[in-house]
C-alpha atoms as a PDB file:
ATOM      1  CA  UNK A   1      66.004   2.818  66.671  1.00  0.00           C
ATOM      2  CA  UNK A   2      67.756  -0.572  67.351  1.00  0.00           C
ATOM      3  CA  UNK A   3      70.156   1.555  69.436  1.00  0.00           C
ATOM      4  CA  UNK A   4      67.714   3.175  71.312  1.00  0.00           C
ATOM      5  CA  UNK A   5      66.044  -0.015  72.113  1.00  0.00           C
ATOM      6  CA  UNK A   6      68.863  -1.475  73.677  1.00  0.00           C
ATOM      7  CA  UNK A   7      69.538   0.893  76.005  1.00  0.00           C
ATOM      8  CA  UNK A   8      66.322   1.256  77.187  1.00  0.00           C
ATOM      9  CA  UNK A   9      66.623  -2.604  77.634  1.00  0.00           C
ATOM     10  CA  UNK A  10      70.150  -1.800  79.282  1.00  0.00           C
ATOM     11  CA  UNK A  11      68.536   0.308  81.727  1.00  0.00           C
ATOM     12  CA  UNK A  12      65.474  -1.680  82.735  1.00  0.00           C
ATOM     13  CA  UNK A  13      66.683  -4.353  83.064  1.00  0.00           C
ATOM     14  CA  UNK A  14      69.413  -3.652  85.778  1.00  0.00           C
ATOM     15  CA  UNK A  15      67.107  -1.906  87.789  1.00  0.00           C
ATOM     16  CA  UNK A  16      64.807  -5.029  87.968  1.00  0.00           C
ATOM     17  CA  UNK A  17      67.392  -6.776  89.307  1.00  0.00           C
ATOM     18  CA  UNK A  18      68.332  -4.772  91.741  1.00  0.00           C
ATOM     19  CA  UNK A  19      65.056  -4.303  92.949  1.00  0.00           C
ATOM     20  CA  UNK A  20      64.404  -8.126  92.956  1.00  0.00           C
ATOM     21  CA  UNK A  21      67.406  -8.248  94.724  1.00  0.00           C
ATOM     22  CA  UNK A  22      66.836  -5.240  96.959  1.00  0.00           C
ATOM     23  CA  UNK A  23      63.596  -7.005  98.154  1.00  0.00           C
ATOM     24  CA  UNK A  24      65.143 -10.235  98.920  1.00  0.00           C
ATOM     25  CA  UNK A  25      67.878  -8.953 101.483  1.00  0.00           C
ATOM     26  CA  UNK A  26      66.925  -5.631 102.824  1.00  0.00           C
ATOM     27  CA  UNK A  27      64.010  -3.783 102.404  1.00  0.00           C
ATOM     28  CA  UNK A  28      65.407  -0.332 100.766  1.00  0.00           C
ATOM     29  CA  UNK A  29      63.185   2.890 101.486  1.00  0.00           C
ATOM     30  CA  UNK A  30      59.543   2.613  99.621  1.00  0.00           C
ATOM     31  CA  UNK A  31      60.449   6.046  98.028  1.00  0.00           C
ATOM     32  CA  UNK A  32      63.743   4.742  96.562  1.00  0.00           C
ATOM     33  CA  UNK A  33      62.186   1.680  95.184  1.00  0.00           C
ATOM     34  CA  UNK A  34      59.313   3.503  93.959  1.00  0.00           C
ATOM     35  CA  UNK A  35      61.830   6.775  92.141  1.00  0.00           C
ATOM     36  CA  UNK A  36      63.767   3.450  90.754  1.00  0.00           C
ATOM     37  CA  UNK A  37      60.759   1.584  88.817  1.00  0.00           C
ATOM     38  CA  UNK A  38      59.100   4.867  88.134  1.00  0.00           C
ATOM     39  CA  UNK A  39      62.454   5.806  86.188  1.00  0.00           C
ATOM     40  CA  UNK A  40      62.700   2.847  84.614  1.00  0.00           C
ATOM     41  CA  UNK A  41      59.155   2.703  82.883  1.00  0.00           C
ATOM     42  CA  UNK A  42      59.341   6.172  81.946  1.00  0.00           C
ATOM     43  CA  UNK A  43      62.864   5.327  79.751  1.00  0.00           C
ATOM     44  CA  UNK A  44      61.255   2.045  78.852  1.00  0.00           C
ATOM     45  CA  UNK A  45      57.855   4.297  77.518  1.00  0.00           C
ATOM     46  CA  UNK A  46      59.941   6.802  75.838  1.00  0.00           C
ATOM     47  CA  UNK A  47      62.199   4.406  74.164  1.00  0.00           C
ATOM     48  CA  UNK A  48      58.889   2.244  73.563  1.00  0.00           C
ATOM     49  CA  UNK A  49      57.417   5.002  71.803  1.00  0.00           C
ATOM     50  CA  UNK A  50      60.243   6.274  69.769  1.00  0.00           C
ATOM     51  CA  UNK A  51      60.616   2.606  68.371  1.00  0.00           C
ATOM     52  CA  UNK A  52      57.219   2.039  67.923  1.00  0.00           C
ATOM     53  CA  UNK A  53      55.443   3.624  64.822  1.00  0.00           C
ATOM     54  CA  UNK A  54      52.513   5.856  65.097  1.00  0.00           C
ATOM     55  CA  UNK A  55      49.329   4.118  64.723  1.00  0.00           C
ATOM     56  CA  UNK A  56      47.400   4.902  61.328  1.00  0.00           C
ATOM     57  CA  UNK A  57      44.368   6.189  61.700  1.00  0.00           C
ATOM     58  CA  UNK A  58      41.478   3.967  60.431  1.00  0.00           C
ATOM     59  CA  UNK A  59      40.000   4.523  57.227  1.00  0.00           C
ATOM     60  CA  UNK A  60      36.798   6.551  56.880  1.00  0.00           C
ATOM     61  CA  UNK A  61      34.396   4.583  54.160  1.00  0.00           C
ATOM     62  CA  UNK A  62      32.439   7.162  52.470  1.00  0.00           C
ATOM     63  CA  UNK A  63      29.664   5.470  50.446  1.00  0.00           C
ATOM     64  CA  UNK A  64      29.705   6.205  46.865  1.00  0.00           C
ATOM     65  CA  UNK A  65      26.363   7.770  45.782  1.00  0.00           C
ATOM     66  CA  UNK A  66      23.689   4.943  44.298  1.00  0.00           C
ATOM     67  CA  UNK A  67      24.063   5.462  40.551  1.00  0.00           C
ATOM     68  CA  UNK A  68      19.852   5.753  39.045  1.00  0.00           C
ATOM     69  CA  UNK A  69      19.877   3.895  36.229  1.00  0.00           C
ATOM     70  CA  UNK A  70      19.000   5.418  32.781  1.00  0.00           C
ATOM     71  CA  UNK A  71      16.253   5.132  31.523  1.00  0.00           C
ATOM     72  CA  UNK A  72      15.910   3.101  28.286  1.00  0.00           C
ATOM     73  CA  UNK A  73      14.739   5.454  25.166  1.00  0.00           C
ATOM     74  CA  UNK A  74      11.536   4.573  24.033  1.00  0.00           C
ATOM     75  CA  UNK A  75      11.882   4.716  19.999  1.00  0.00           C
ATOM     76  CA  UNK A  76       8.738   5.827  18.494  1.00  0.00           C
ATOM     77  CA  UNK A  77       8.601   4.674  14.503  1.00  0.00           C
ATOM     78  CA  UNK A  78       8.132   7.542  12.229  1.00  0.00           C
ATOM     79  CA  UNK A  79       4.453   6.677  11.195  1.00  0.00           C
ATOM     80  CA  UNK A  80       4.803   6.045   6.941  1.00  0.00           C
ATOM     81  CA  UNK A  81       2.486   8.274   4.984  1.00  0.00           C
ATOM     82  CA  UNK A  82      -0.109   6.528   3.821  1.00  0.00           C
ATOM     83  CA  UNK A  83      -0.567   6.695  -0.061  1.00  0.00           C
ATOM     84  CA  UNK A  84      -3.106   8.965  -1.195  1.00  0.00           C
ATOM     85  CA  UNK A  85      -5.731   7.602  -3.736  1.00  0.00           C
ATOM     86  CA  UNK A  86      -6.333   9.973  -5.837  1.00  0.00           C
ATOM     87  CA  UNK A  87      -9.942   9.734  -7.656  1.00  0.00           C
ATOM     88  CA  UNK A  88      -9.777   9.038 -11.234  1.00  0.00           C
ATOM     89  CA  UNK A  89     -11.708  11.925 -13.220  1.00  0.00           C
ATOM     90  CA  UNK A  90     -13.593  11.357 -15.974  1.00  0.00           C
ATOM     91  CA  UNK A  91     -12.323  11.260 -18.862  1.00  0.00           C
ATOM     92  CA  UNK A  92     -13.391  13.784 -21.870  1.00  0.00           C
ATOM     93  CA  UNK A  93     -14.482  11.152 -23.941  1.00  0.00           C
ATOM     94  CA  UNK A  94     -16.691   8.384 -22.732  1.00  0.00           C
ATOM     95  CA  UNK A  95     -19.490   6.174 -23.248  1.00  0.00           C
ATOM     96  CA  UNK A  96     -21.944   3.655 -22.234  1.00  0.00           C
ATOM     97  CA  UNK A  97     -24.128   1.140 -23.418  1.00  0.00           C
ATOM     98  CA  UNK A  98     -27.687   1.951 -22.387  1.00  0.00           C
ATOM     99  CA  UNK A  99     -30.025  -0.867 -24.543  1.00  0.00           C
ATOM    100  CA  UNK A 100     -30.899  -2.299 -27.420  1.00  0.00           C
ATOM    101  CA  UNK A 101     -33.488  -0.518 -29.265  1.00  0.00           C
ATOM    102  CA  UNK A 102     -33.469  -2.875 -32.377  1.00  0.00           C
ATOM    103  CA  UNK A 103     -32.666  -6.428 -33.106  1.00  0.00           C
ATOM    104  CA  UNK A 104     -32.426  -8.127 -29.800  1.00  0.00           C
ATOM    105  CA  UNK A 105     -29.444 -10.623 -29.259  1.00  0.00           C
ATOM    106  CA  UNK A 106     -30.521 -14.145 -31.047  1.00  0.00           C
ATOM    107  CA  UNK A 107     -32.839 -12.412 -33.271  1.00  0.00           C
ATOM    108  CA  UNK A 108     -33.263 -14.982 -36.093  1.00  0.00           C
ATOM    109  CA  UNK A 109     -33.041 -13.749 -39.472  1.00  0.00           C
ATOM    110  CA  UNK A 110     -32.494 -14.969 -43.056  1.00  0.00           C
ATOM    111  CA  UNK A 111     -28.989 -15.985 -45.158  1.00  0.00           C
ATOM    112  CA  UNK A 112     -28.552 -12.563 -46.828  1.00  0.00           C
ATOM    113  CA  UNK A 113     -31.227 -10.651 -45.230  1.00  0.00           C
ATOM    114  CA  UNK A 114     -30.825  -6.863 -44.351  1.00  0.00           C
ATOM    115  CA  UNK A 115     -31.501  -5.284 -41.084  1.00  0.00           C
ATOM    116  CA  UNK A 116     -30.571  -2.196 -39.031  1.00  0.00           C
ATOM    117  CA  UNK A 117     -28.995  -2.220 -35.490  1.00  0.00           C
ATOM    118  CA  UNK A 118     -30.157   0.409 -33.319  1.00  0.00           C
ATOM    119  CA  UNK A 119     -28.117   0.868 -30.134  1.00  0.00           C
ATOM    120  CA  UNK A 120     -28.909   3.581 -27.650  1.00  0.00           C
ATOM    121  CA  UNK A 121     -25.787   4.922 -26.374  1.00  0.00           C
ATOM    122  CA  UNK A 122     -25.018   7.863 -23.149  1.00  0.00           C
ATOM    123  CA  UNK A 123     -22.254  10.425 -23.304  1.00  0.00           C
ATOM    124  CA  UNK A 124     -20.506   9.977 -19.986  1.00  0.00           C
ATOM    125  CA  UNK A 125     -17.524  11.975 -20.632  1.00  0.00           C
ATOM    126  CA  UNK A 126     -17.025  15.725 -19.854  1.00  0.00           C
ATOM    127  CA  UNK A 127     -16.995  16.366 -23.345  1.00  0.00           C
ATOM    128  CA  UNK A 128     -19.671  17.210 -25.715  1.00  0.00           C
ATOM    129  CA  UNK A 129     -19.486  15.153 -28.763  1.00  0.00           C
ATOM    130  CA  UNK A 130     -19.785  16.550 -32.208  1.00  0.00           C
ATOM    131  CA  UNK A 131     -21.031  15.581 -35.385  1.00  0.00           C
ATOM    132  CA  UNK A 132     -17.162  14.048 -36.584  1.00  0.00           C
ATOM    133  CA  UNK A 133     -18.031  11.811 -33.471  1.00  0.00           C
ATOM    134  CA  UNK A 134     -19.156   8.198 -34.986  1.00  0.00           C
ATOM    135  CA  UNK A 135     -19.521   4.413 -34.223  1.00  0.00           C
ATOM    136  CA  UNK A 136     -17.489   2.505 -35.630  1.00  0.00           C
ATOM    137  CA  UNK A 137     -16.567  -1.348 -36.040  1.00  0.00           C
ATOM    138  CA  UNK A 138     -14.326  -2.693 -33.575  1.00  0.00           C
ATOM    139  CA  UNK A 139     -14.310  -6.877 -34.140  1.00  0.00           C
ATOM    140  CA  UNK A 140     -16.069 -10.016 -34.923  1.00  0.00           C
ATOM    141  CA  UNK A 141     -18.336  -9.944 -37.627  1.00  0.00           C
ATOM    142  CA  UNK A 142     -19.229  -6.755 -39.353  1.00  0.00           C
ATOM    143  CA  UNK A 143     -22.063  -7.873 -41.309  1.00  0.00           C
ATOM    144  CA  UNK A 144     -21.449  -5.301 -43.963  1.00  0.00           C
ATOM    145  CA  UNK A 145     -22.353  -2.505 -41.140  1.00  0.00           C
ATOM    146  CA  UNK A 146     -20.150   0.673 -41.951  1.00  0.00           C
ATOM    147  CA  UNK A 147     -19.016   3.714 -39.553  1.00  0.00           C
ATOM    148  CA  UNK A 148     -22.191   5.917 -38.532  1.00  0.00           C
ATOM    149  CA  UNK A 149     -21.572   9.482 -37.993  1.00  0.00           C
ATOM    150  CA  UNK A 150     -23.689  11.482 -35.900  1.00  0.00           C
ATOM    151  CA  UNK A 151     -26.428  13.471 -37.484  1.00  0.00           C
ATOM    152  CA  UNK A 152     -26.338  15.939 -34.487  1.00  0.00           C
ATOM    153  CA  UNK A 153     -24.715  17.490 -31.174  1.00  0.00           C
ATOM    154  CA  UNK A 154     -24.832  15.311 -28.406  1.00  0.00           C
ATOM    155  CA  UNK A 155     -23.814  17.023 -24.859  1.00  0.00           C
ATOM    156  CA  UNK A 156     -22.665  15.925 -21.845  1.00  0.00           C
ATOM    157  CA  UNK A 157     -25.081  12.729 -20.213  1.00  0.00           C
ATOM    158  CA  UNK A 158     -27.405  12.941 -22.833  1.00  0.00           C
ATOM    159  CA  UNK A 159     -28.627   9.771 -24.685  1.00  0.00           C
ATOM    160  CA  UNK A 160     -28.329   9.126 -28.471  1.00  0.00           C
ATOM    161  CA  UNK A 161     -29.677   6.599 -30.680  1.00  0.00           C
ATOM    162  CA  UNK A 162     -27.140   5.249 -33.404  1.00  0.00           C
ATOM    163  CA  UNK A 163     -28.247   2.370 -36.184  1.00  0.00           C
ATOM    164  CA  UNK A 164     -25.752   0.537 -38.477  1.00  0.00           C
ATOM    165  CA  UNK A 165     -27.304  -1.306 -41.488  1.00  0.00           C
ATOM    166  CA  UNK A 166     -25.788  -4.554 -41.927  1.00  0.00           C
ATOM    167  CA  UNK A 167     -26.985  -7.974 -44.001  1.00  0.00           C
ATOM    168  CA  UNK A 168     -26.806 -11.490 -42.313  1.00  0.00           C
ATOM    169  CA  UNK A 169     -24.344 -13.904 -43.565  1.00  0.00           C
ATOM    170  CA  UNK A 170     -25.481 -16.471 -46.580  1.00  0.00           C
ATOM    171  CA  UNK A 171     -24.529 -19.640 -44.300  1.00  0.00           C
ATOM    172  CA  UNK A 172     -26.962 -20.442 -41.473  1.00  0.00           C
ATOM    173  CA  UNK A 173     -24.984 -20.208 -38.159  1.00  0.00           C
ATOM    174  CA  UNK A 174     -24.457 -17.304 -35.377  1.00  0.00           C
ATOM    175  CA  UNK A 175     -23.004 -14.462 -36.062  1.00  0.00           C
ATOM    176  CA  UNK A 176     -21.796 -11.281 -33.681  1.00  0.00           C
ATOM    177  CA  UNK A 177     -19.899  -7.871 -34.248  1.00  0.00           C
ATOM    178  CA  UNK A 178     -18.679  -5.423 -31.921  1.00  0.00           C
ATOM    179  CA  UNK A 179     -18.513  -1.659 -32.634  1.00  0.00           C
ATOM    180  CA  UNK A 180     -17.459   1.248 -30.617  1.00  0.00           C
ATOM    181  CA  UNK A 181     -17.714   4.590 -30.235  1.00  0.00           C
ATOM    182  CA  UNK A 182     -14.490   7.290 -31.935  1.00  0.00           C
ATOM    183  CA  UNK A 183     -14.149  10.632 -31.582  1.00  0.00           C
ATOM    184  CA  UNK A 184     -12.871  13.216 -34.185  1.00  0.00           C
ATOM    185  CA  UNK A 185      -9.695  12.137 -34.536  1.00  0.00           C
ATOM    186  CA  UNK A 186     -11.028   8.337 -35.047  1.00  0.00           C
ATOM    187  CA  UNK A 187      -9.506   7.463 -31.746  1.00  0.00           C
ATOM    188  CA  UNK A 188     -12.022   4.453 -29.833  1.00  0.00           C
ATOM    189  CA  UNK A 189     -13.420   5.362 -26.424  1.00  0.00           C
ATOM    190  CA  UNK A 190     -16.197   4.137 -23.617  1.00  0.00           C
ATOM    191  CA  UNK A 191     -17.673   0.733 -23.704  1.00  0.00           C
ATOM    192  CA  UNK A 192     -17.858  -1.590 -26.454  1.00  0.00           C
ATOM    193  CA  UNK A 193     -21.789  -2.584 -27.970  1.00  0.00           C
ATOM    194  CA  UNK A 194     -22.506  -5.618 -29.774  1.00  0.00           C
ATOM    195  CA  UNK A 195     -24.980  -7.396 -32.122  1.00  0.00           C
ATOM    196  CA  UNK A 196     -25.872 -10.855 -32.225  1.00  0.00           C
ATOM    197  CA  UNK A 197     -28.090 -12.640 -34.671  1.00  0.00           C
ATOM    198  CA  UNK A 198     -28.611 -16.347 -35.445  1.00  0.00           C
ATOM    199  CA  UNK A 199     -28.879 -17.013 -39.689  1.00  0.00           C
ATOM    200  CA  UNK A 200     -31.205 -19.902 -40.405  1.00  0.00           C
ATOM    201  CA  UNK A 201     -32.529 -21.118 -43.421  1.00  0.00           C
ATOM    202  CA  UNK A 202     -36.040 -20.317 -43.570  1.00  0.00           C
ATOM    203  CA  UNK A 203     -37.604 -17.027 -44.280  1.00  0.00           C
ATOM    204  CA  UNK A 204     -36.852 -13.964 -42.788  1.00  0.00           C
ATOM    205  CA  UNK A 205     -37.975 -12.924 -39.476  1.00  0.00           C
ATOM    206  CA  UNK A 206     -36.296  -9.678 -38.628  1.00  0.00           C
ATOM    207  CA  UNK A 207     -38.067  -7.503 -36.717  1.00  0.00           C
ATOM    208  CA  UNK A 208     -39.240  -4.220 -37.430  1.00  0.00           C
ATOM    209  CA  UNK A 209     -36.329  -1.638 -38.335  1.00  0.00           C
ATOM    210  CA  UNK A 210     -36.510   1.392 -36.473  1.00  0.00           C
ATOM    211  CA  UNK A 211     -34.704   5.089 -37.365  1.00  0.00           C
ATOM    212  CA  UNK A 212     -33.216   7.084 -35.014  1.00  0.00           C
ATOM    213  CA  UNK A 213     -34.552  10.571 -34.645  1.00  0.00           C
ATOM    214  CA  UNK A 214     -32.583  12.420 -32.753  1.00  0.00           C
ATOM    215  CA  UNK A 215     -30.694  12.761 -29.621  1.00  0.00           C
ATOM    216  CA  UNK A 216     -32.496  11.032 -26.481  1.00  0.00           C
ATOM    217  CA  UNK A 217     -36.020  10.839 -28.572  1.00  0.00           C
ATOM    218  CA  UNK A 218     -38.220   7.961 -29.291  1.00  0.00           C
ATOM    219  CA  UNK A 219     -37.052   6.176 -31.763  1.00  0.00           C
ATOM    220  CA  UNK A 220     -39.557   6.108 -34.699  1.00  0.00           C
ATOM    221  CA  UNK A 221     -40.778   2.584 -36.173  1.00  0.00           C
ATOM    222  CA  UNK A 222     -40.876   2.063 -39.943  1.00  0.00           C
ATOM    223  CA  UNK A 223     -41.180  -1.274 -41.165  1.00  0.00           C
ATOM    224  CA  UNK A 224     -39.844  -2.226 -44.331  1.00  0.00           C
ATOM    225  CA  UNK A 225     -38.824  -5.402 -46.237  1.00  0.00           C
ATOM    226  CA  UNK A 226     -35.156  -6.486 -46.002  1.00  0.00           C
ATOM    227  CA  UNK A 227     -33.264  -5.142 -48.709  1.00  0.00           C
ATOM    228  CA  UNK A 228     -31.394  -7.719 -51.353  1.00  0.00           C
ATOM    229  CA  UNK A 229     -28.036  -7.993 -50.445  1.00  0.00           C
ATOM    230  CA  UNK A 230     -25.683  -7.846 -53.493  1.00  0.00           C
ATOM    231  CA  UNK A 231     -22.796  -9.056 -52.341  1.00  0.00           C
ATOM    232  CA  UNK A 232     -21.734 -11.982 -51.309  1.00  0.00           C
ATOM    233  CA  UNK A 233     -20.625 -12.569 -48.017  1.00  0.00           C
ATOM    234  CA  UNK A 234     -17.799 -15.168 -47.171  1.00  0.00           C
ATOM    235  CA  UNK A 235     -18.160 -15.228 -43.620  1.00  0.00           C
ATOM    236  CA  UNK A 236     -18.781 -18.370 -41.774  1.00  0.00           C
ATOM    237  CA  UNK A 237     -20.723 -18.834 -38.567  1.00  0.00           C
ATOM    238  CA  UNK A 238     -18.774 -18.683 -35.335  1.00  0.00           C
ATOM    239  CA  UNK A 239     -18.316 -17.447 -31.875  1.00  0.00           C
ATOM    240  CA  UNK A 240     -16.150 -14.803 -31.734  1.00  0.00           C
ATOM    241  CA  UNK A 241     -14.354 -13.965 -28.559  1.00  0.00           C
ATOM    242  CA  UNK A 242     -14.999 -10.762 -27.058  1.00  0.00           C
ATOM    243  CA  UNK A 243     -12.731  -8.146 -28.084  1.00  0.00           C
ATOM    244  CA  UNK A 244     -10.074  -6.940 -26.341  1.00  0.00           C
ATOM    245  CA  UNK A 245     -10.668  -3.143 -25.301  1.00  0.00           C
ATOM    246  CA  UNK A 246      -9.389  -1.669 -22.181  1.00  0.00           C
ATOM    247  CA  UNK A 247     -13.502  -1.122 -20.883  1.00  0.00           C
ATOM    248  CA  UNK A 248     -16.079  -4.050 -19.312  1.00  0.00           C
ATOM    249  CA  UNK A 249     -17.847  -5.468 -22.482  1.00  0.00           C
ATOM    250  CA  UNK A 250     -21.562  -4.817 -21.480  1.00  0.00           C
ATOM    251  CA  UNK A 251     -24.595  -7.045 -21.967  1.00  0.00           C
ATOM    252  CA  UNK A 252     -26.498  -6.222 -24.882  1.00  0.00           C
END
């Protein structure tokens, strides 16, 4: 290329000379001047052209596509199943206290005087309860009351009335027992019942003692004397606590 160049340089530049110099002293033919220069740019455009590199074409910018972004996944929490309560049924055996048909708490009465307890009691269970069904004592002071069987059938939400004969303590204070109701196999159930008297020193002012008669019938009402009490009692007059049983101790 460097070769090239030169001689295209070589060329030209001669000729310009000698048509500088042509001008200045004679004025040579127009179409010999003209072949001359004509000749001399057409070397000087070849050789040009040869040395010269082809131009590179100009990039073509193609946009890159616009990239959407992606959308963020919305997490939805696995709702938790909710726990299912599931009713308690009742139970076979079950009780509750209904009233006191006898001997109403703080029913004063004398050291050593008898009396008989008459609760009224419901079967709530889904059970019928039998005659080995009973009321038994459960804590406090038993007053020389002992377990009551049933004299009869009693079925399902029926009422019952069950008396316990007991004797008040010989030393004045107040005095209370809780019994509760066992089936058959002498196992406790339903709510506990209670008696409370107050033992003074005066004469004896129990109330009337009244019999059951029967499953949900009027009790009847036989008074009587209190009964002498041959043994000697040794319990002393407190408060006891209410027992601990896995029912709500009712009012009665």
């Amino acid at each position: 290329m460097t070769k090239l160049f030169s001689l295209a340089l070589s060329v030209l530049i001669p000729a310009l000379l000698l048509s500088a110099c042509g001008a200045g002293a004679s004025n040579p033919p127009n179409g010999a001047a003209a072949s001359q220069t004509a000749a001399a740019q057409t070397v000087f455009a070849a050789q040009t052209a040869a040395v010269l590199p082809a131009s590179t074409p100009l990039l073509t910018y193609t946009p890159l596509p616009l990239i959407s972004p992606t959308p963020t996944q919305t997490i939805t929490p696995t709702p938790q199943k909710a726990n299912t309560v599931v009713p308690v049924t009742s139970l076979c055996d079950d009780s509750a206290y209904v009233s006191d048909v006898t001997i109403p708490d703080g029913t004063v009465i004398a050291p050593g005087g008898g009396f008989t307890k008459t609760w009224s009691i419901r079967n709530t269970g889904t059970c019928n309860w039998s005659t080995a069904y009973a009321l038994a004592f459960l804590s406090g002071s038993a007053m020389d009351g002992s377990k009551t069987q049933l004299s009869a059938a009693v079925n399902i939400g029926d009422t019952v009335n069950i008396s316990v004969s007991m004797y008040a303590p010989l030393t004045a204070g107040t005095y209370t027992g809780y019994w509760r109701m066992q089936n058959a196999v002498g196992t406790f159930f339903g709510e506990a019942v209670f008696v409370k008297i107050v033992v003074s020193g005066g004469t004896v002012t129990v109330s009337p003692t009244r019999t059951a008669t029967g499953t949900g019938s009027a009790p009847t009402v036989t008074p009587t004397s209190p009964p002498v009490n041959s043994a000697t009692p040794t319990e002393t007059p407190t408060e006891t606590a209410v027992p601990d049983t896995p029912t709500e101790m009712t009012t009665s």
